[in-house]
Protein backbone atom coordinates (compact mmCIF):
# COMPACT_ATOMS: atom_id res chain seq x y z
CA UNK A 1 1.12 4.21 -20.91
CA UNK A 2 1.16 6.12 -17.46
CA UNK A 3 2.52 4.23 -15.18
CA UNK A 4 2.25 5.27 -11.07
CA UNK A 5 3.87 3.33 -8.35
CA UNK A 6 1.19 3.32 -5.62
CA UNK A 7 3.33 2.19 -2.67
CA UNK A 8 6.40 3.93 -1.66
CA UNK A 9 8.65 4.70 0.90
CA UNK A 10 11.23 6.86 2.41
CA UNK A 11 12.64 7.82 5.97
CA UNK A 12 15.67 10.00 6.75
CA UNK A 13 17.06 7.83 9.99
CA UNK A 14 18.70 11.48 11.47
CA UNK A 15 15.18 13.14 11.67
CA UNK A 16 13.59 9.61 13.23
CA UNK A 17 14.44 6.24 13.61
CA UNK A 18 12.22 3.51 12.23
CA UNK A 19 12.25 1.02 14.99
CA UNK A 20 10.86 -1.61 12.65
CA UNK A 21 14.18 -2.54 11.34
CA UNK A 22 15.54 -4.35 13.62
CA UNK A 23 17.57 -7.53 13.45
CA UNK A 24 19.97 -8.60 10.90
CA UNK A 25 17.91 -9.43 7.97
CA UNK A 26 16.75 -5.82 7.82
CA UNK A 27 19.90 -4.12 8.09
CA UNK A 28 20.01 -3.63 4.39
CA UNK A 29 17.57 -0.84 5.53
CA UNK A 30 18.78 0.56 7.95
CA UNK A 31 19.67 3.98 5.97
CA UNK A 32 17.96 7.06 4.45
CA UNK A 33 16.39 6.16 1.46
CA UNK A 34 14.83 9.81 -0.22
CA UNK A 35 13.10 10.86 -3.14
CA UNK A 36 16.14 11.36 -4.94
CA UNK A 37 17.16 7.82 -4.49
CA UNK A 38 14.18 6.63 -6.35
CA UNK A 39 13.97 9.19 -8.86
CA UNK A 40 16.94 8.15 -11.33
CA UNK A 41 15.47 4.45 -10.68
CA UNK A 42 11.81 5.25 -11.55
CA UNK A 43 13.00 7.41 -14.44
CA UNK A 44 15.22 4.46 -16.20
CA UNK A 45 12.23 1.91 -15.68
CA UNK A 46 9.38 4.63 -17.44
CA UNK A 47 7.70 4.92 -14.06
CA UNK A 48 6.00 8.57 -14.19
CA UNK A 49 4.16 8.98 -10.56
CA UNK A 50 4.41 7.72 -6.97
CA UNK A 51 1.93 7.77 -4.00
CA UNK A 52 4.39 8.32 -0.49
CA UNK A 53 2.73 5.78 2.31
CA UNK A 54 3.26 6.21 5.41
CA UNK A 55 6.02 3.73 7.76
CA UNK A 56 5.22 4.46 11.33
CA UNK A 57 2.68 5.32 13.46
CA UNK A 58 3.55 8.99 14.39
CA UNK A 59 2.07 12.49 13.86
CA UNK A 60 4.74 14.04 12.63
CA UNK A 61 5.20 11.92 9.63
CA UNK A 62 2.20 12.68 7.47
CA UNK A 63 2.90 16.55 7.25
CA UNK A 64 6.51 15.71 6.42
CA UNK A 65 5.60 13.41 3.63
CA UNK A 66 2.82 16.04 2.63
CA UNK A 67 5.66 18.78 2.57
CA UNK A 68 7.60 16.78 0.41
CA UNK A 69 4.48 16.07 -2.15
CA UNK A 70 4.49 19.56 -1.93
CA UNK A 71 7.37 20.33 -4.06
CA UNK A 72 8.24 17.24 -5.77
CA UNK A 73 5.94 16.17 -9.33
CA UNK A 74 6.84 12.22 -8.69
CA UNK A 75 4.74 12.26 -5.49
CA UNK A 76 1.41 12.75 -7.06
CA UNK A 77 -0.11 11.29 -3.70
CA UNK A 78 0.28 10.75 0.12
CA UNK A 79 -0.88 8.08 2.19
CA UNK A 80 -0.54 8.76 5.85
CA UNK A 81 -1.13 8.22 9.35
CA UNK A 82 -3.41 9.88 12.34
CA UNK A 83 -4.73 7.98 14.92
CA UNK A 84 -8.20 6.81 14.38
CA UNK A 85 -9.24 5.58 18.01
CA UNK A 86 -8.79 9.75 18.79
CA UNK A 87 -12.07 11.44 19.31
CA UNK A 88 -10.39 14.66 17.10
CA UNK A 89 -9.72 12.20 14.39
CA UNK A 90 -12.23 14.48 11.94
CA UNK A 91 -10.11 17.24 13.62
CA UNK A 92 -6.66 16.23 12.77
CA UNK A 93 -7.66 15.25 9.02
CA UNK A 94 -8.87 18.53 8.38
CA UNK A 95 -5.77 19.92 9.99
CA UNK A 96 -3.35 17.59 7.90
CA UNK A 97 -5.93 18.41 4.22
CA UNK A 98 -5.28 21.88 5.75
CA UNK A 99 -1.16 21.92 5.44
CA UNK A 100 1.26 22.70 2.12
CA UNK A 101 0.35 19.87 0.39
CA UNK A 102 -2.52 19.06 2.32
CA UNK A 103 -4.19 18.31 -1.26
CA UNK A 104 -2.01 15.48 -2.00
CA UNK A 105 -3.80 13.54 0.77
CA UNK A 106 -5.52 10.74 -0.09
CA UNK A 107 -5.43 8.07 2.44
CA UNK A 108 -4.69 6.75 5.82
CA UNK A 109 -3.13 3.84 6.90
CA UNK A 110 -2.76 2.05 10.41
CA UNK A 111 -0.17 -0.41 11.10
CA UNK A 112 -2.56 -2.82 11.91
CA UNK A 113 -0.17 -6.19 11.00
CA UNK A 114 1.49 -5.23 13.73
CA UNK A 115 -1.79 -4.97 16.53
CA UNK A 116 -1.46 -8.29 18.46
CA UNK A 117 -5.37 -8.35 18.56
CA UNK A 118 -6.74 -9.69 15.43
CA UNK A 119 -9.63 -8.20 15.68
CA UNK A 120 -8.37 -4.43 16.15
CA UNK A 121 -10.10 -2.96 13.56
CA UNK A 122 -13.65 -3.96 14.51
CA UNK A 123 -13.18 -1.79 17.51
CA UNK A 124 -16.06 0.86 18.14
CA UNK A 125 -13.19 3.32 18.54
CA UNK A 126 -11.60 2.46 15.26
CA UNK A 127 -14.95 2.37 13.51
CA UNK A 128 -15.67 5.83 13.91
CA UNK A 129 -12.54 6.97 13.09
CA UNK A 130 -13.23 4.93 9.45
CA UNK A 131 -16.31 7.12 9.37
CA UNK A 132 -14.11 10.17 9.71
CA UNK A 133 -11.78 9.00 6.81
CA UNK A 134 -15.12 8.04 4.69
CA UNK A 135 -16.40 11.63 5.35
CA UNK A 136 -12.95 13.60 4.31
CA UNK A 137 -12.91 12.08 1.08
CA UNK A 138 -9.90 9.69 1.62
CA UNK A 139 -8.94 6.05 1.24
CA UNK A 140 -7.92 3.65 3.59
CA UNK A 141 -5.28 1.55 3.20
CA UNK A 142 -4.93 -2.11 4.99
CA UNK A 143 -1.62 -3.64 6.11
CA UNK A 144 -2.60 -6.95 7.68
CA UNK A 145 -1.16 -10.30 8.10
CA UNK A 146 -2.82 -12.97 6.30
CA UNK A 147 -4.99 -14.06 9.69
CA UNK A 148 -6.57 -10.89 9.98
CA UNK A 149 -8.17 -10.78 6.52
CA UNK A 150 -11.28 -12.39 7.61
CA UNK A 151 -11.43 -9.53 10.36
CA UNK A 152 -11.20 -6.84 7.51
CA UNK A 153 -14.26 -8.75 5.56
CA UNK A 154 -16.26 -7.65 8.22
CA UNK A 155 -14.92 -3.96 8.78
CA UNK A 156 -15.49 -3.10 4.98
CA UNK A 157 -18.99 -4.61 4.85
CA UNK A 158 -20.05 -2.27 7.38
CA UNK A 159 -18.24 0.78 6.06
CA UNK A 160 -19.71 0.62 2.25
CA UNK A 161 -19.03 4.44 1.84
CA UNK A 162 -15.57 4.04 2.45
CA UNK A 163 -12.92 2.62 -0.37
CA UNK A 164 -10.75 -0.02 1.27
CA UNK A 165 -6.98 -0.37 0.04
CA UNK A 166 -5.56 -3.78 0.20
CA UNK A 167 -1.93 -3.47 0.58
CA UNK A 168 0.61 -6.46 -0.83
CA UNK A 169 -2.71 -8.58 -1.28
CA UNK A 170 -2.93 -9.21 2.21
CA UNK A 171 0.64 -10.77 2.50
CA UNK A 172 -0.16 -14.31 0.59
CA UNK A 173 1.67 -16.72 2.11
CA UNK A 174 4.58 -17.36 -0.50
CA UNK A 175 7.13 -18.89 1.71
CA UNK A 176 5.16 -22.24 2.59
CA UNK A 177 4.52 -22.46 -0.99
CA UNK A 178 0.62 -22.82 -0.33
CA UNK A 179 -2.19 -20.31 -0.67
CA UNK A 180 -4.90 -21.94 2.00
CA UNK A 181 -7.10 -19.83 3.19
CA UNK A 182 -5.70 -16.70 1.92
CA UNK A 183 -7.02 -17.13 -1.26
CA UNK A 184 -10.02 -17.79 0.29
CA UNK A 185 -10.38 -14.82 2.65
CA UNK A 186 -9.14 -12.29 -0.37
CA UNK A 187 -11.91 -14.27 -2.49
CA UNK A 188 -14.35 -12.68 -0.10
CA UNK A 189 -12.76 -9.11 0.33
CA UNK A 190 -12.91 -8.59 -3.20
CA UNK A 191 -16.53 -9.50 -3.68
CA UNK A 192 -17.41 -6.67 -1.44
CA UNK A 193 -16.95 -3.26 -4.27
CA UNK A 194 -16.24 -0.58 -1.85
CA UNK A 195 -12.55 -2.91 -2.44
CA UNK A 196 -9.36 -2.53 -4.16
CA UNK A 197 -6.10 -3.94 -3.88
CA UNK A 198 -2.10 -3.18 -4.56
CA UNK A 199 0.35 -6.05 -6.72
CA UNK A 200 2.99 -4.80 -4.17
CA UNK A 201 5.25 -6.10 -1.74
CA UNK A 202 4.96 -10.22 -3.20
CA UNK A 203 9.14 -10.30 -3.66
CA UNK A 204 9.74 -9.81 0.38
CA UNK A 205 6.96 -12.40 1.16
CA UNK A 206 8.64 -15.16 -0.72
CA UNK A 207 12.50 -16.23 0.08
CA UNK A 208 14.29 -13.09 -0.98
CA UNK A 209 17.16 -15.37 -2.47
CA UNK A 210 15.41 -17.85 -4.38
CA UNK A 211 11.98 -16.24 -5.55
CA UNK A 212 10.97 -16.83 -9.44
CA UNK A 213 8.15 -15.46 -11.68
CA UNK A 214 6.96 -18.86 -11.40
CA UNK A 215 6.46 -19.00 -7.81
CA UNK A 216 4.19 -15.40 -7.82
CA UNK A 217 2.24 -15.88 -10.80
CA UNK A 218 -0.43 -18.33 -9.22
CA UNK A 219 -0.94 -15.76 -6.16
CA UNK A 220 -1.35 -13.05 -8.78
CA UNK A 221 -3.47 -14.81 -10.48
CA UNK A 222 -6.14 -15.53 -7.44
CA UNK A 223 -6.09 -11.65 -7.19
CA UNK A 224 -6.86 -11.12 -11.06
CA UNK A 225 -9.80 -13.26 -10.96
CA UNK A 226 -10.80 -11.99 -7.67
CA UNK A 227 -10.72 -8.34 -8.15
CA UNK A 228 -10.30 -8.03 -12.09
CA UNK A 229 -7.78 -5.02 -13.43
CA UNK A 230 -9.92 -1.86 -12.41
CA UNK A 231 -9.69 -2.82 -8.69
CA UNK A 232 -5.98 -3.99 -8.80
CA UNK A 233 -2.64 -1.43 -8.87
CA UNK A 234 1.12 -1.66 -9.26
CA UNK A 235 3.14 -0.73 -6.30
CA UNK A 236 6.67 -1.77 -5.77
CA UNK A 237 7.21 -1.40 -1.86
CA UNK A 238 10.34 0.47 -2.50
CA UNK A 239 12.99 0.33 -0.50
CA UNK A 240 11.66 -2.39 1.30
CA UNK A 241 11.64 -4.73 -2.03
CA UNK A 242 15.71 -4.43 -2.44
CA UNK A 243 15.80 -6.77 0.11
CA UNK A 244 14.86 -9.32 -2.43
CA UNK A 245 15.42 -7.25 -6.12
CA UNK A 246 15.93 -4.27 -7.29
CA UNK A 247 13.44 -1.27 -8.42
CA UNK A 248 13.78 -2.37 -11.90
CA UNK A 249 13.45 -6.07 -11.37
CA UNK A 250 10.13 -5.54 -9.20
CA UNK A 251 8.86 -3.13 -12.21
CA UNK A 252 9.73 -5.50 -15.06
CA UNK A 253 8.47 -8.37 -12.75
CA UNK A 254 4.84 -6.96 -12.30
CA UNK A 255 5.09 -6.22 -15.62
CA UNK A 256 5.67 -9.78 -17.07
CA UNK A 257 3.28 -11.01 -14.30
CA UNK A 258 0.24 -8.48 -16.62
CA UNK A 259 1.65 -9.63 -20.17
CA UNK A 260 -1.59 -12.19 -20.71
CA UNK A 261 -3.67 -8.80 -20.21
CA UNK A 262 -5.22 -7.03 -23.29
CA UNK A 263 -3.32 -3.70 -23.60
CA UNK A 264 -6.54 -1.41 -21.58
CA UNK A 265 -6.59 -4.03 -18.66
CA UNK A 266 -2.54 -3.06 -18.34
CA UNK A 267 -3.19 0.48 -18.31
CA UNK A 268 -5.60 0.25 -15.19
CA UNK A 269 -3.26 -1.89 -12.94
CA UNK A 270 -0.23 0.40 -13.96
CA UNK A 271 -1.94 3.61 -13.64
CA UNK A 272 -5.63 3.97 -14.19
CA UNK A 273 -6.96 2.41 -11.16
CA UNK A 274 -4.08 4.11 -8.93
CA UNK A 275 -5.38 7.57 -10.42
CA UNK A 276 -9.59 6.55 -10.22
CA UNK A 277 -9.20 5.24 -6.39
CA UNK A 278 -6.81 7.63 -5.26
CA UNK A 279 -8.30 11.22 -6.81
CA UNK A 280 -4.77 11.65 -8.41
């Protein structure tokens, strides 16, 4: 069974800081974390492929990452950044498809969980710069706090020739213990089928210390029945996951959380639907 981890990370704090990590909770992070860190981890856990997704919201990161996809077999895909409110938006994607490992593009990704409007994306600006991603071929990624789901509803039911990534399914909320109207709001993304979404990040949204199996099954079960295997993939959210387990732990986590599945409805959340969505 392939198995690709479609959300990763890494940052090398000497070439540029990552002034998300800030305060003490985070400072865990605060260090390089490369592709050679991950690889013995992914290795020991039977974890084959990565996609690389972007961490900040800077043009010099995407060629960087696309560099390192480049020369390394366990990046099998970038996510990345350019800045979609730009009128040369169609400009600097075929600049970026255009580099050394310009191939291994396949989405873009805005920090938009951290836009203090909640309604960012349904910007005119931002809208034609989704039009510009639809037209190169590529994915986009969302990275939203819970609130702005019902925002994104809107966004992807006007951009039905674009394939919408749903990152950490929308950041349930785990730590109140309640799912509201999260479950709700993803409910509606997923009825729209231009819609997919990741089984990543869940460990960091509930208490780091204290989080069970128990606590994420019901959340990934919502998803499940929302989206159904084909439109749901396995990322871990490495490094940002230590900060509640390990690499292995989040692998044989997800893993346990898919046991009830029939053997071909593993193999697409592990690996089929990262490869169908993402052209990998």
């Amino acid at each position: 069974m392939t198995t690709i981890d479609a959300h990763v990370h890494v940052w090398d704090l000497s070439v540029r800081d990552q002034d998300w990590l800030t305060g003490p909770e985070l400072a865990p992070l605060r260090r390089d974390f490369t592709l050679d860190d991950l690889r013995p981890q992914a290795t020991a856990v039977g974890v084959d492929a990565s996609v690389l997704v972007q961490t900040i919201c800077v043009p010099e990161e995407t060629p960087e990452y696309l560099t390192l996809a480049s020369g390394d077999r366990l990046v099998a895909g970038v996510v990345g950044w350019t800045d979609l409110t730009s009128p040369a938006v169609a400009d600097a994607l075929a600049e970026l498809c255009a580099l050394p490992g310009g191939d291994r593009l396949v989405g873009i990704r805005h920090q938009v969980q951290s836009e203090d409007a909640p309604d960012w994306l349904l910007r005119p600006a931002v809208d034609r710069g989704l039009a510009a991603v639809a037209s190169a071929g590529l994915a986009y990624d969302l990275v939203l706090r819970p609130e702005q789901l019902s925002s994104a509803v809107e966004v992807v039911r006007g951009r039905p020739e674009l394939t919408f990534v749903l990152d950490h399914l929308g950041k349930p909320p785990l730590r109140p213990r309640r799912q509201d109207t999260w479950a709700a709001d993803l409910r509606a993304l997923a009825r729209l089928p231009n819609t997919v979404a990741k089984l990543s990040g869940l460990v960091t949204e509930a208490d780091w210390h204290t989080w069970s199996l128990a606590e994420l099954r019901p959340f990934v079960s919502v998803a499940l029945e929302a989206f159904g295997p084909r439109r749901l993939m396995f990322g871990s959210d490495w490094p940002v996951c230590t900060l509640a387990a390990d690499y292995g732990q989040v692998v044989a986590t997800s893993r346990e959380l898919l046991a009830d599945l029939s053997e071909h409805e593993r193999k697409e959340v592990l690996g089929g639907t990262a490869a169908r969505v993402y052209g990998l």
